[in-house]
PDB file of N, CA and C in Angstrom:
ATOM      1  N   UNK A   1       4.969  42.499 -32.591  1.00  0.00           N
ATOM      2  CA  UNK A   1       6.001  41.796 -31.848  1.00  0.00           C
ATOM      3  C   UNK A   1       5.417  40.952 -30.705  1.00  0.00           C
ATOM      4  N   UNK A   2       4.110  41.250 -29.674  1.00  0.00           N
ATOM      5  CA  UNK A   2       3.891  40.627 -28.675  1.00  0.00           C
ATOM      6  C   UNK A   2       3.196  39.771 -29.033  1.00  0.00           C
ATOM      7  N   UNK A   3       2.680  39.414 -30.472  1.00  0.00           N
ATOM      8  CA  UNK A   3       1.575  38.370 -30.939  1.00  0.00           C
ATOM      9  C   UNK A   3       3.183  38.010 -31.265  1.00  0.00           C
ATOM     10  N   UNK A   4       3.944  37.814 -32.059  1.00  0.00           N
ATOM     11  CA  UNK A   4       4.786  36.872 -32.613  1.00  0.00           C
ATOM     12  C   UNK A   4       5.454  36.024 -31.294  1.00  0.00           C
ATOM     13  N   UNK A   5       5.931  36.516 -30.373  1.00  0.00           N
ATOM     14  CA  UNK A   5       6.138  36.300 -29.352  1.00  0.00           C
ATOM     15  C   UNK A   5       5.192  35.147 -28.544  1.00  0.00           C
ATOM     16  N   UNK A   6       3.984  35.568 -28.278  1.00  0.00           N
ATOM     17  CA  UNK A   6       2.633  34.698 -27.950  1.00  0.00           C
ATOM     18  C   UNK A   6       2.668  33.408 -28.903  1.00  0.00           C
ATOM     19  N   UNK A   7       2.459  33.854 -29.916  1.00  0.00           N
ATOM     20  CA  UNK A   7       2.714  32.562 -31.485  1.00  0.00           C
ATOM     21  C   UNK A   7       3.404  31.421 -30.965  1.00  0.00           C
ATOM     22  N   UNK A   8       4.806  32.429 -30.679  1.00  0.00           N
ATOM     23  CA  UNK A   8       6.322  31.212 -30.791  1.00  0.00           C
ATOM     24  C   UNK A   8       5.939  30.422 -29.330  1.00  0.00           C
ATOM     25  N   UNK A   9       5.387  30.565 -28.530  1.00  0.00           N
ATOM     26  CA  UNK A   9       5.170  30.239 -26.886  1.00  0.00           C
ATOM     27  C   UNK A   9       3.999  29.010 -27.466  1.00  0.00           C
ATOM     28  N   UNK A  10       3.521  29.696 -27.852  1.00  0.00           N
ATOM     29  CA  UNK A  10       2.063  28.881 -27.913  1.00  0.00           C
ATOM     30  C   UNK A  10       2.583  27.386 -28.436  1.00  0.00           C
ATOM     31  N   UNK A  11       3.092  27.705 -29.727  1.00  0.00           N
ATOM     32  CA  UNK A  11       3.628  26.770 -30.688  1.00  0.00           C
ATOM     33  C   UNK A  11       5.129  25.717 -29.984  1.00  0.00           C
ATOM     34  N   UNK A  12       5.766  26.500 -28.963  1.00  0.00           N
ATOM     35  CA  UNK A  12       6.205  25.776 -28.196  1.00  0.00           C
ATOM     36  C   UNK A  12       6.095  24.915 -27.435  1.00  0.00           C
ATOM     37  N   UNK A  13       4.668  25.179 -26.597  1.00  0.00           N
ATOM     38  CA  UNK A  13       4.333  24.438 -25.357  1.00  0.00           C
ATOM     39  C   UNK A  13       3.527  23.558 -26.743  1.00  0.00           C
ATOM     40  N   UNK A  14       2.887  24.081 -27.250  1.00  0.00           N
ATOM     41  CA  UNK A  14       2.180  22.224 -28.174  1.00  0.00           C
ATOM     42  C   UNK A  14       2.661  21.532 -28.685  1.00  0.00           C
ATOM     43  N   UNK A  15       4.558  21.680 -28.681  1.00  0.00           N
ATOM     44  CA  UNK A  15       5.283  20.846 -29.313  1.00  0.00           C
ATOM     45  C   UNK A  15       6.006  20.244 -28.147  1.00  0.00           C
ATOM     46  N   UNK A  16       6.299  20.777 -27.195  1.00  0.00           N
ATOM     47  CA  UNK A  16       6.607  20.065 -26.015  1.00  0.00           C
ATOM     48  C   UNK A  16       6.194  19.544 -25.075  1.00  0.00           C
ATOM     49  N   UNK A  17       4.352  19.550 -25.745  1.00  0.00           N
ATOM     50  CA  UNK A  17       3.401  18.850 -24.502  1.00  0.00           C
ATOM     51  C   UNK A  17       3.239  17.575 -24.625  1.00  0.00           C
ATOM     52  N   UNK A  18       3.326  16.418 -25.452  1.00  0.00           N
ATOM     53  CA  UNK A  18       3.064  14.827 -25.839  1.00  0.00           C
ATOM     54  C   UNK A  18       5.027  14.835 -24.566  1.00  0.00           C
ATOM     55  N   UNK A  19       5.755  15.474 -24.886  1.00  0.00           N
ATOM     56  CA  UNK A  19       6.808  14.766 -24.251  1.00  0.00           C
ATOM     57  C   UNK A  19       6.954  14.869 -22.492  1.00  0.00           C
ATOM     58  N   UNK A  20       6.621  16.147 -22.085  1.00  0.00           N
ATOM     59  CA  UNK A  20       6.076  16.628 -21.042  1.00  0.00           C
ATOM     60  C   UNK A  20       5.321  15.088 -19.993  1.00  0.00           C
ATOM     61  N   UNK A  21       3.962  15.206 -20.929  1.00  0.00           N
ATOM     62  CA  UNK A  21       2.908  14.572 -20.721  1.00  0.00           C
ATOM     63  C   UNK A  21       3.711  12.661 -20.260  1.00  0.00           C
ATOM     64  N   UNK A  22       4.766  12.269 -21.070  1.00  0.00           N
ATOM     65  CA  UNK A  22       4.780  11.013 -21.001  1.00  0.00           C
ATOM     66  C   UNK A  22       6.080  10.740 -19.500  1.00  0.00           C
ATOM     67  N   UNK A  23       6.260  12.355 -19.521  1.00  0.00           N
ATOM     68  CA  UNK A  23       7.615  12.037 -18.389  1.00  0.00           C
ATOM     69  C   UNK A  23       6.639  11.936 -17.431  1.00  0.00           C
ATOM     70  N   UNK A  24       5.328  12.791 -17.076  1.00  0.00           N
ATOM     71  CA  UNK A  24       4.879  13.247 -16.169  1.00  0.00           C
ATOM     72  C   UNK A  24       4.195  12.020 -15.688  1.00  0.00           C
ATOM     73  N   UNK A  25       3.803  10.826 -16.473  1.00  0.00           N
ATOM     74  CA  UNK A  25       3.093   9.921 -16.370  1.00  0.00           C
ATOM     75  C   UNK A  25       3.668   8.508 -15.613  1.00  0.00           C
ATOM     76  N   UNK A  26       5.342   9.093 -16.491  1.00  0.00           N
ATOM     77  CA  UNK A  26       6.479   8.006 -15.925  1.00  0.00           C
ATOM     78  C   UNK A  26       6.496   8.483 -14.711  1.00  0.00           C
ATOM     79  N   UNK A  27       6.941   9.532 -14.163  1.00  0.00           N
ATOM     80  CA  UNK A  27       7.430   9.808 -12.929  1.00  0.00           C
ATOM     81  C   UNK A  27       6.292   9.588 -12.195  1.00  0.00           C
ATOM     82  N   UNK A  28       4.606  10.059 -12.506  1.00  0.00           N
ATOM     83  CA  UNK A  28       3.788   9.348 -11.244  1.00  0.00           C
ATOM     84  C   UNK A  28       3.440   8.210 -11.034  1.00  0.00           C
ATOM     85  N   UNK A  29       3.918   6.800 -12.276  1.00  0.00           N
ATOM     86  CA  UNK A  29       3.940   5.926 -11.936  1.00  0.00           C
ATOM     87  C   UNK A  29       5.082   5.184 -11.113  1.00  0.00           C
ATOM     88  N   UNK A  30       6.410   5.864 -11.308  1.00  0.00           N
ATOM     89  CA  UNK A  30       7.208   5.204 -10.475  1.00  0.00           C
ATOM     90  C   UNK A  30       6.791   5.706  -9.136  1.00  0.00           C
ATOM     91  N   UNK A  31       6.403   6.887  -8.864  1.00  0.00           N
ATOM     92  CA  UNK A  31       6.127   6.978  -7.347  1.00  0.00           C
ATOM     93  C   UNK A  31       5.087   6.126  -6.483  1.00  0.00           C
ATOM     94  N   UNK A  32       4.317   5.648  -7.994  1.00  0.00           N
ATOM     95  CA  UNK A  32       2.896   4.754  -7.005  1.00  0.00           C
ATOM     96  C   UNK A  32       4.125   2.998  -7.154  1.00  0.00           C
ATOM     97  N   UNK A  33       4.756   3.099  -7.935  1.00  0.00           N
ATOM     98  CA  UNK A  33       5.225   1.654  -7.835  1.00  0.00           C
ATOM     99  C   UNK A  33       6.334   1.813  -6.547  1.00  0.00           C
ATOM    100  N   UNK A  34       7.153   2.872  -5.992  1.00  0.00           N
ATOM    101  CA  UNK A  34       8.127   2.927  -4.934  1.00  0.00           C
ATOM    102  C   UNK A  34       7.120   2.786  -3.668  1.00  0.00           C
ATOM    103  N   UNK A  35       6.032   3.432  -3.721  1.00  0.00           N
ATOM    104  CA  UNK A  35       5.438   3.395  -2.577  1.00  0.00           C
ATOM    105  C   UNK A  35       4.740   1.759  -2.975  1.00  0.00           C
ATOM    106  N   UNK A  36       4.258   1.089  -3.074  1.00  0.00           N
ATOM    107  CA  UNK A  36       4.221  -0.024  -3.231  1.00  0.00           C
ATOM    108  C   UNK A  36       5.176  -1.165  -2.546  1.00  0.00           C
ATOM    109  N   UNK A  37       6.371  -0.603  -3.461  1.00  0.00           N
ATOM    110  CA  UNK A  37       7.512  -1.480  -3.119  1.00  0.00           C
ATOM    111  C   UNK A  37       7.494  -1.669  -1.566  1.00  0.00           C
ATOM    112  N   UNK A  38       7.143  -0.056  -0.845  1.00  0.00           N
ATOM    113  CA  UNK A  38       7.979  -0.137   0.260  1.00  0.00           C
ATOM    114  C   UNK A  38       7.012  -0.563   1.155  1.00  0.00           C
ATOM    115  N   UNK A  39       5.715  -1.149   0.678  1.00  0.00           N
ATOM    116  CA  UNK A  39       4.746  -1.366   1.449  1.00  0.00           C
ATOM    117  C   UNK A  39       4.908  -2.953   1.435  1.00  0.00           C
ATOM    118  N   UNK A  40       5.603  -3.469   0.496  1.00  0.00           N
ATOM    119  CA  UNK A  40       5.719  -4.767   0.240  1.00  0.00           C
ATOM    120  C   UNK A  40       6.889  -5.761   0.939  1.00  0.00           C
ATOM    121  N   UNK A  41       7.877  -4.433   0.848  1.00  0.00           N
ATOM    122  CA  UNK A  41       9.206  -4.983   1.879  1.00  0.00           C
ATOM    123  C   UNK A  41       9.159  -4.849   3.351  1.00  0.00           C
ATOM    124  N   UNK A  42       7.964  -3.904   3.737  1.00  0.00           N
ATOM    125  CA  UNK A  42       7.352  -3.769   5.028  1.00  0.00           C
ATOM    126  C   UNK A  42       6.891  -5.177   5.514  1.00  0.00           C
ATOM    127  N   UNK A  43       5.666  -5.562   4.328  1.00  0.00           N
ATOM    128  CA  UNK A  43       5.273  -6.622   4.313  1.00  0.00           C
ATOM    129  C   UNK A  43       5.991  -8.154   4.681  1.00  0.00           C
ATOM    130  N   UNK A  44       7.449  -7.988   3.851  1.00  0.00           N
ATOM    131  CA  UNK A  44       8.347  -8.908   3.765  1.00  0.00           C
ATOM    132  C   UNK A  44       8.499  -9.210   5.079  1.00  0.00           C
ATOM    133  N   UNK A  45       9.140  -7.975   6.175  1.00  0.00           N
ATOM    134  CA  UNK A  45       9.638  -8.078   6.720  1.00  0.00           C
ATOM    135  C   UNK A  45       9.450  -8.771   8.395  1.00  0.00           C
ATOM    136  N   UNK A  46       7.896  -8.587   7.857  1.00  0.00           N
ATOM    137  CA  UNK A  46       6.995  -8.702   8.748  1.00  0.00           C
ATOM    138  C   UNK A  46       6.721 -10.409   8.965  1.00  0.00           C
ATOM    139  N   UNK A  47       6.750 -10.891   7.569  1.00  0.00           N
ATOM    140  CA  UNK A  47       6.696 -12.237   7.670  1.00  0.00           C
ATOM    141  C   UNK A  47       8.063 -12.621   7.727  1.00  0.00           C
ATOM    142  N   UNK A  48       8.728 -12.241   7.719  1.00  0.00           N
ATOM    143  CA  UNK A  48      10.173 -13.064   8.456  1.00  0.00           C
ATOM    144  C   UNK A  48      10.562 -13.012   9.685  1.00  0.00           C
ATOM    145  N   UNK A  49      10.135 -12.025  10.236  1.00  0.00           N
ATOM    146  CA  UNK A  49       9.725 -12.435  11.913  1.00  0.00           C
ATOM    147  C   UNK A  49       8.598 -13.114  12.066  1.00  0.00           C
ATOM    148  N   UNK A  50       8.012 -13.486  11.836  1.00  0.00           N
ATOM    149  CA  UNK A  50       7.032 -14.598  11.863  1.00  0.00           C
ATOM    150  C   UNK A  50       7.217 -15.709  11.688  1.00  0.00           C
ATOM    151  N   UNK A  51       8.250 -15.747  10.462  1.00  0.00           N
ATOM    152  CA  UNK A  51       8.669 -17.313  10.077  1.00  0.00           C
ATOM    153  C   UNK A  51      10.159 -17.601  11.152  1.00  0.00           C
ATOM    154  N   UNK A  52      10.824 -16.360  11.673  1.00  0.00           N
ATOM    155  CA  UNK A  52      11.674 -16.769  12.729  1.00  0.00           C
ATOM    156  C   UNK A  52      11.443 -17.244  13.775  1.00  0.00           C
ATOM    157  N   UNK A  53      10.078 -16.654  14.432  1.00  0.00           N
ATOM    158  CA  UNK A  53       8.764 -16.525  15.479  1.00  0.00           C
ATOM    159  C   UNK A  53       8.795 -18.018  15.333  1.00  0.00           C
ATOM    160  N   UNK A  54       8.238 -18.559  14.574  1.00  0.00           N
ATOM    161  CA  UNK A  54       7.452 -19.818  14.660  1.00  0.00           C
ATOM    162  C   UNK A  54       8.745 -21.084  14.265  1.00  0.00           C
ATOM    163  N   UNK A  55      10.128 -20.431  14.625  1.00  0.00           N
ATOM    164  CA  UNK A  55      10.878 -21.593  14.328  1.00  0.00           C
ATOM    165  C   UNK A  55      11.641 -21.859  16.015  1.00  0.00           C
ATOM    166  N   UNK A  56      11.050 -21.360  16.639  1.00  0.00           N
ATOM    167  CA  UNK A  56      11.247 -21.406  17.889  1.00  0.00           C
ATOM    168  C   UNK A  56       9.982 -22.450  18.447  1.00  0.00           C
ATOM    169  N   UNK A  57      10.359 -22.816  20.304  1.00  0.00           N
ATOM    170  CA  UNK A  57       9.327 -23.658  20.564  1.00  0.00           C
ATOM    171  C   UNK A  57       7.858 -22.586  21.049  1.00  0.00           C
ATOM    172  N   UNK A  58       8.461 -21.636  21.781  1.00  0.00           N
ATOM    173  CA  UNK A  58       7.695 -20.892  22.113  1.00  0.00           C
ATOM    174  C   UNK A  58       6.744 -20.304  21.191  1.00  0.00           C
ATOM    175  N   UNK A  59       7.340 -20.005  20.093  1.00  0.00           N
ATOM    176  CA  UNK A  59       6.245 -19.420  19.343  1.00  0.00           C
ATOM    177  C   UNK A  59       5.496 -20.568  18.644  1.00  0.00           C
ATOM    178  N   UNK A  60       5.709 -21.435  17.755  1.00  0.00           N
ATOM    179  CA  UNK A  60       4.759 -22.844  17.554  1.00  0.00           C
ATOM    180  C   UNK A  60       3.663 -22.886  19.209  1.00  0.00           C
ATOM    181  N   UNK A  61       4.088 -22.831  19.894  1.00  0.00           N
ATOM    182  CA  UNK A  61       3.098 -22.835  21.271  1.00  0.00           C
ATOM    183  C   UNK A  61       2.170 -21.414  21.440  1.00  0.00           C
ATOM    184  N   UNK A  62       2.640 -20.551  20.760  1.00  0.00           N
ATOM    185  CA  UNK A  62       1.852 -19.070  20.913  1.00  0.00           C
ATOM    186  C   UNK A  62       0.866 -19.648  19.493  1.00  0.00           C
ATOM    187  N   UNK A  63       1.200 -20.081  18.857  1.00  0.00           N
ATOM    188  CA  UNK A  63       0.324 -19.935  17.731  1.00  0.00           C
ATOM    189  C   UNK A  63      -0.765 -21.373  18.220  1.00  0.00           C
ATOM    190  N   UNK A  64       0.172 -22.347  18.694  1.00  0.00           N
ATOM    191  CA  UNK A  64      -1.108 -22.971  18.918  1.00  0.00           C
ATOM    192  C   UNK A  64      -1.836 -22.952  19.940  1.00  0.00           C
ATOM    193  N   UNK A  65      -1.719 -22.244  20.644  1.00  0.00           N
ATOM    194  CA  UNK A  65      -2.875 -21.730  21.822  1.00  0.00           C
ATOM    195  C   UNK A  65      -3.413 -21.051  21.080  1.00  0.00           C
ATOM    196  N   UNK A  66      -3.466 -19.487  20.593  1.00  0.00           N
ATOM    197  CA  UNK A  66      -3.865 -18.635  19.747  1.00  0.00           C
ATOM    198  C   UNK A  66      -4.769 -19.305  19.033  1.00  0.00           C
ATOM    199  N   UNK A  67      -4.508 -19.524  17.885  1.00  0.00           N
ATOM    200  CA  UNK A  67      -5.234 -20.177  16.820  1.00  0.00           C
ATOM    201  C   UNK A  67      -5.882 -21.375  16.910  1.00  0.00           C
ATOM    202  N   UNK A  68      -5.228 -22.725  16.970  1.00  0.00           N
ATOM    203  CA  UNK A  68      -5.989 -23.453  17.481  1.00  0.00           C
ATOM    204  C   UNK A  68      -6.748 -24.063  18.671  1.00  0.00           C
ATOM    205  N   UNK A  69      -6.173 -23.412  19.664  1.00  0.00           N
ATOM    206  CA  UNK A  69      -6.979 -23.212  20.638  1.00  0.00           C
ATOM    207  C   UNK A  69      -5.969 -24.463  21.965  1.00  0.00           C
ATOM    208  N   UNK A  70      -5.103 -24.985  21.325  1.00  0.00           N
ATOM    209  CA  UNK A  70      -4.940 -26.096  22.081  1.00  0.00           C
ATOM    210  C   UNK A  70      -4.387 -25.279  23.772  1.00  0.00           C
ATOM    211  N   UNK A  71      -4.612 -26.503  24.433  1.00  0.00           N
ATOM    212  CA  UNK A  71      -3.860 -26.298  25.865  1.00  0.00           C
ATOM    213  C   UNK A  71      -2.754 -27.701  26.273  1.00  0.00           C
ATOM    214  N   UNK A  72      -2.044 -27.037  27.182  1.00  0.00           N
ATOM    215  CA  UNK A  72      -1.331 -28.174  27.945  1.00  0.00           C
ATOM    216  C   UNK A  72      -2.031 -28.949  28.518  1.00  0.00           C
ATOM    217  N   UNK A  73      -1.205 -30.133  28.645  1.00  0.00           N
ATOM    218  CA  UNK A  73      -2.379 -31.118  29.199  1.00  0.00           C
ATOM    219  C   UNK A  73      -2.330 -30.849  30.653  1.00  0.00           C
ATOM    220  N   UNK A  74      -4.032 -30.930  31.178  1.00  0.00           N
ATOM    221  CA  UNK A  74      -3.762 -30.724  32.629  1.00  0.00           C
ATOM    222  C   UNK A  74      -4.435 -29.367  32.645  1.00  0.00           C
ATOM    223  N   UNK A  75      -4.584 -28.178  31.506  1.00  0.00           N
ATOM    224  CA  UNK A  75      -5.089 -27.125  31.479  1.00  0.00           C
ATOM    225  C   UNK A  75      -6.233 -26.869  30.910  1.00  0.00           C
ATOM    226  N   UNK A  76      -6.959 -25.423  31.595  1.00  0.00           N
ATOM    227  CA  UNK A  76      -8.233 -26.040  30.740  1.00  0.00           C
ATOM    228  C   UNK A  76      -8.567 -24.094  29.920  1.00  0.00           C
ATOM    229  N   UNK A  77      -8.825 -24.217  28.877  1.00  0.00           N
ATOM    230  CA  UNK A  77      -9.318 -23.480  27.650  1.00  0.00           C
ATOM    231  C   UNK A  77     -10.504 -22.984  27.851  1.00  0.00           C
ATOM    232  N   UNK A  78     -10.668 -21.262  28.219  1.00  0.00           N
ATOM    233  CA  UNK A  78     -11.615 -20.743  28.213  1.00  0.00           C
ATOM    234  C   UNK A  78     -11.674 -19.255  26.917  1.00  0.00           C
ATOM    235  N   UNK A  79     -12.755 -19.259  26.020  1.00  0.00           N
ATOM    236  CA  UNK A  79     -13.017 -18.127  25.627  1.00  0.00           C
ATOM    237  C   UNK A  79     -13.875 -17.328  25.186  1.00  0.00           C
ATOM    238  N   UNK A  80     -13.500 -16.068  25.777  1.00  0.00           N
ATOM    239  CA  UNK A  80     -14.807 -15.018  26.106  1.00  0.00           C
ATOM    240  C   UNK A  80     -14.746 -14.330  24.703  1.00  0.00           C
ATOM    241  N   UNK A  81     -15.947 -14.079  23.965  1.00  0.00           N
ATOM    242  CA  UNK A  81     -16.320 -13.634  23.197  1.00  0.00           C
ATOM    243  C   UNK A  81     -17.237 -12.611  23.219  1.00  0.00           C
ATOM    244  N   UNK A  82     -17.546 -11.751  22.446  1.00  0.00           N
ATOM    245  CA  UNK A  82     -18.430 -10.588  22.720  1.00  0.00           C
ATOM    246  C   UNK A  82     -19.953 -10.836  22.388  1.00  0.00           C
ATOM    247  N   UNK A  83     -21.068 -11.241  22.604  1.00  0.00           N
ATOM    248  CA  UNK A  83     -22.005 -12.028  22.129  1.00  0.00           C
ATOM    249  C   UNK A  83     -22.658 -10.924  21.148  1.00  0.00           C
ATOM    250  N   UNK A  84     -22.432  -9.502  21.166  1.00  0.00           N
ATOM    251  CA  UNK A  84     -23.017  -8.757  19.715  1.00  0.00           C
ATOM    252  C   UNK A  84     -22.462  -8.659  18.885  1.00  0.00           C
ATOM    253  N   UNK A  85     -20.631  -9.187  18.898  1.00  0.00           N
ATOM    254  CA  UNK A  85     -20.219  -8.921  17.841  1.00  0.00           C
ATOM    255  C   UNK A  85     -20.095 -10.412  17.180  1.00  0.00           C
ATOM    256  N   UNK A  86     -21.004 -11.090  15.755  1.00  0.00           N
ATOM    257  CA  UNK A  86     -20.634 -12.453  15.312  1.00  0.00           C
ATOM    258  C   UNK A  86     -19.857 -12.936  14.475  1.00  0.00           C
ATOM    259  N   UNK A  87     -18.920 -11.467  14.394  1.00  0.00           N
ATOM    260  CA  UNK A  87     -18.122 -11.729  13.140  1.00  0.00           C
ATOM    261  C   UNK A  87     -16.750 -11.938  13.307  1.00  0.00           C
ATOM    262  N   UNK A  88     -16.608 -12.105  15.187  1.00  0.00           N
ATOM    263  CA  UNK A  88     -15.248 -12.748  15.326  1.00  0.00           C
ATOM    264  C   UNK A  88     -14.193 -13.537  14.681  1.00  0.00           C
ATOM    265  N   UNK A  89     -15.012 -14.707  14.214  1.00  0.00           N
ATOM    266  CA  UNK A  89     -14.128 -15.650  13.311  1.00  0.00           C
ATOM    267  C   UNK A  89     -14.209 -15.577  11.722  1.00  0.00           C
ATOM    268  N   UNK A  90     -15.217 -14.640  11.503  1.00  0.00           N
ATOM    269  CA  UNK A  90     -14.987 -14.018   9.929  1.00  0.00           C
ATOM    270  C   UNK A  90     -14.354 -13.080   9.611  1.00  0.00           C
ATOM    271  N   UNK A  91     -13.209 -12.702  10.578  1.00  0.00           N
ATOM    272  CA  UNK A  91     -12.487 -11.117  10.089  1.00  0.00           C
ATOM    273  C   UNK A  91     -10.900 -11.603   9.053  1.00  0.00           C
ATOM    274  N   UNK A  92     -11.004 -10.691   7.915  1.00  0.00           N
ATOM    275  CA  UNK A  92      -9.931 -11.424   6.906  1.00  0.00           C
ATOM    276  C   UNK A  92      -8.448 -11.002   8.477  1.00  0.00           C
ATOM    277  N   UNK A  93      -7.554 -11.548   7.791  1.00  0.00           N
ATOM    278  CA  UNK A  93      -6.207 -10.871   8.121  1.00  0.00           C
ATOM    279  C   UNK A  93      -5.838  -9.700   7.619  1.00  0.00           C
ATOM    280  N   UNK A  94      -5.286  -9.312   8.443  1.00  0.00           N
ATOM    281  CA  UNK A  94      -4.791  -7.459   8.039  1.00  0.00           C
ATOM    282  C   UNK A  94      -3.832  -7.553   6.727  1.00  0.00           C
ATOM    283  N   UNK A  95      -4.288  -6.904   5.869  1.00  0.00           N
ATOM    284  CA  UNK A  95      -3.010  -6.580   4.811  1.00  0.00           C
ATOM    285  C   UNK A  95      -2.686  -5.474   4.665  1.00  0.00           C
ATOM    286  N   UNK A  96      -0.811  -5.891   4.321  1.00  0.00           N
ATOM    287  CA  UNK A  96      -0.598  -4.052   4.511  1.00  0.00           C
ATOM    288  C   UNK A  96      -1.152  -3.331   3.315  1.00  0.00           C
ATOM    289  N   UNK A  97      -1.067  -1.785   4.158  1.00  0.00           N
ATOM    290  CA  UNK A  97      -1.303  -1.153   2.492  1.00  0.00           C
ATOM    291  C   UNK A  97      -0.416  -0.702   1.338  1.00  0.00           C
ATOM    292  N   UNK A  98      -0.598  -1.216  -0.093  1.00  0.00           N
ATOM    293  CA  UNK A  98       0.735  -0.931  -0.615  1.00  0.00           C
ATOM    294  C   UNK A  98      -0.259  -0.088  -1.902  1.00  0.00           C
ATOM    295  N   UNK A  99       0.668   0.882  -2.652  1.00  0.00           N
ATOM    296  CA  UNK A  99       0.587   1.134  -3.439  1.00  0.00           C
ATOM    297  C   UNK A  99       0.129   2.379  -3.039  1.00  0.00           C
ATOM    298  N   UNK A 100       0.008   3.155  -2.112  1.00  0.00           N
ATOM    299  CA  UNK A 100      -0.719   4.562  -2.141  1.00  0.00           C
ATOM    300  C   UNK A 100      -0.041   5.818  -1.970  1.00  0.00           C
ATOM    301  N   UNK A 101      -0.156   6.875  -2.845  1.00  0.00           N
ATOM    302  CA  UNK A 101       0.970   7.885  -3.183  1.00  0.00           C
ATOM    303  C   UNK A 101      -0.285   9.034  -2.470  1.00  0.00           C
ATOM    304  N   UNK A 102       0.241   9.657  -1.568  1.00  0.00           N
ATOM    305  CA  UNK A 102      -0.275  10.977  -1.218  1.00  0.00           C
ATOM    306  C   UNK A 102      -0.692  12.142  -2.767  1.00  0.00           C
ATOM    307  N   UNK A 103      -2.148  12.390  -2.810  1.00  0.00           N
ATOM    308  CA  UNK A 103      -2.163  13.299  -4.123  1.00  0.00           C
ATOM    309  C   UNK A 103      -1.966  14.281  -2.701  1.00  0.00           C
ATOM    310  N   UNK A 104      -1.711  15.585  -3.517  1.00  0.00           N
ATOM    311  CA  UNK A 104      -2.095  17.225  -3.045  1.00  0.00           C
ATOM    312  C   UNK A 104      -2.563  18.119  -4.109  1.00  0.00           C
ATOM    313  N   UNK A 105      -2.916  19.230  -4.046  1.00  0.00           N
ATOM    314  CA  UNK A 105      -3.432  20.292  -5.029  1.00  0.00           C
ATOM    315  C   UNK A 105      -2.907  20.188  -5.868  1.00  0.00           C
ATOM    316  N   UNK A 106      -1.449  19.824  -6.098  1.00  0.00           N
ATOM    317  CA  UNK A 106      -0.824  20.223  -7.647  1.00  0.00           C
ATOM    318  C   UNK A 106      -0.542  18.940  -8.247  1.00  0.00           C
ATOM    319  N   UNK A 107      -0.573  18.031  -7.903  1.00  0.00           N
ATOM    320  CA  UNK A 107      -0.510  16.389  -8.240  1.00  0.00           C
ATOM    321  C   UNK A 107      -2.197  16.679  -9.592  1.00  0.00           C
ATOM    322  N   UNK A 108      -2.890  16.999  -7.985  1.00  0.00           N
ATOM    323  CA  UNK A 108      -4.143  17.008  -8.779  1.00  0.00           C
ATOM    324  C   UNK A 108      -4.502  17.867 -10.455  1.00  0.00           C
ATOM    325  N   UNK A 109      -4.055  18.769 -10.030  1.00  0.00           N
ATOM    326  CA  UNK A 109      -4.099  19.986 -11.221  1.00  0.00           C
ATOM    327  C   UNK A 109      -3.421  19.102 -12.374  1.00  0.00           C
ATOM    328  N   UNK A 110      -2.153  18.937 -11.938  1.00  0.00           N
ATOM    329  CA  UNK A 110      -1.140  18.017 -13.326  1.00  0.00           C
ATOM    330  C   UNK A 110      -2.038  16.742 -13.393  1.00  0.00           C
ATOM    331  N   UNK A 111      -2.493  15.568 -12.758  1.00  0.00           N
ATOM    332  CA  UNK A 111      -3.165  14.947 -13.565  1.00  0.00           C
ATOM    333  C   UNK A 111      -3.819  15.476 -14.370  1.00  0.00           C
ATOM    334  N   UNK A 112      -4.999  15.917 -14.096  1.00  0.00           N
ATOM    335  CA  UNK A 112      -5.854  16.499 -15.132  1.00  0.00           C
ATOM    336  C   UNK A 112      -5.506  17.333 -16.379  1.00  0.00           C
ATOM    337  N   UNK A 113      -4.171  17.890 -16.210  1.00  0.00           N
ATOM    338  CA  UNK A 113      -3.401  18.577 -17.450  1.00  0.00           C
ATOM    339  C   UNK A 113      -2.937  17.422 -18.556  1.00  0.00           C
ATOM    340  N   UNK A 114      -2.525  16.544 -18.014  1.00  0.00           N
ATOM    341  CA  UNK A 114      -1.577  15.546 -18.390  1.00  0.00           C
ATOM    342  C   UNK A 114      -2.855  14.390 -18.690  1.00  0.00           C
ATOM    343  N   UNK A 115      -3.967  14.039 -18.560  1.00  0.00           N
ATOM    344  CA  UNK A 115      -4.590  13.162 -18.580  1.00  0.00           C
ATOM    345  C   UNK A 115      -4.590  11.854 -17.713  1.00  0.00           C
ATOM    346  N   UNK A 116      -3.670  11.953 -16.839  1.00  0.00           N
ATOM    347  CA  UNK A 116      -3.713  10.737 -15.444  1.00  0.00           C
ATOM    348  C   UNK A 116      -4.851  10.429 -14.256  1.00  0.00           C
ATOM    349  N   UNK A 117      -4.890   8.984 -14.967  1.00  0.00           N
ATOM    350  CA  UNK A 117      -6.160   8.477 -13.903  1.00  0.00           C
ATOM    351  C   UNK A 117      -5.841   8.286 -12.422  1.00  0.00           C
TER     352      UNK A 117
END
C-alpha cells in the first residue's frame, strides 16, 4: 500500500510538472516586466517635470547656465573643477533602474527546480 501510494505521487508530480513549470515561468516573468514597468513610469514621470521645468523662463535659464554655461550679460562665469577627477564631462546621465525583481532563498530554489535563468 505505501509503495502504491509513493507510485501514484510520484506519477503525479511528473504529470503536473511541464504545467507547474510554465505558470512558474509566467508569473516570474510578469514580476520582472511589473517591476520594469514601474521603473519606467518613474522614469516617465520624471521627464515630465522636466519638460514642464523647461517650459517656463526660469528653467530654460537653469539649464542654460547649467549646461551651457551661459551668463547674463554684465556677469561673469566661473568654474571650479576638481583637478584629480578628469572625468567630469564624461559621466553618462543617470538612468533609472528598471527591470529588477528582488530574488530570495525560495525564488532561488524554484528557479533552479523550474529551469529559470
Amino acid at each position: 500500500m505505501p509503495v502504491t501510494i509513493i507510485v501514484v505521487m510520484v506519477l503525479t508530480a511528473w504529470s503536473l510538472y511541464p504545467a507547474a513549470r510554465v505558470q512558474y515561468r509566467e508569473t516570474r516573468e510578469k514580476a520582472r516586466l511589473e517591476a520594469e514597468l514601474e521603473g519606467l513610469q518613474a522614469r516617465n514621470d520624471d521627464l515630465r517635470e522636466q519638460v514642464d521645468r523647461l517650459k517656463t523662463p526660469e528653467g530654460v535659464e537653469d539649464v542654460a547656465r547649467s549646461t551651457l554655461g551661459m551668463v547674463k550679460e554684465g556677469e561673469n562665469a566661473y568654474v571650479v573643477m576638481d583637478p584629480e577627477d578628469e572625468s567630469v564631462m564624461d559621466r553618462p546621465a543617470e538612468i533609472a533602474d528598471t527591470g529588477v525583481v528582488e530574488d530570495t532563498f525560495w525564488h532561488d530554489l524554484l528557479d533552479m527546480v523550474f529551469g529559470v535563468e
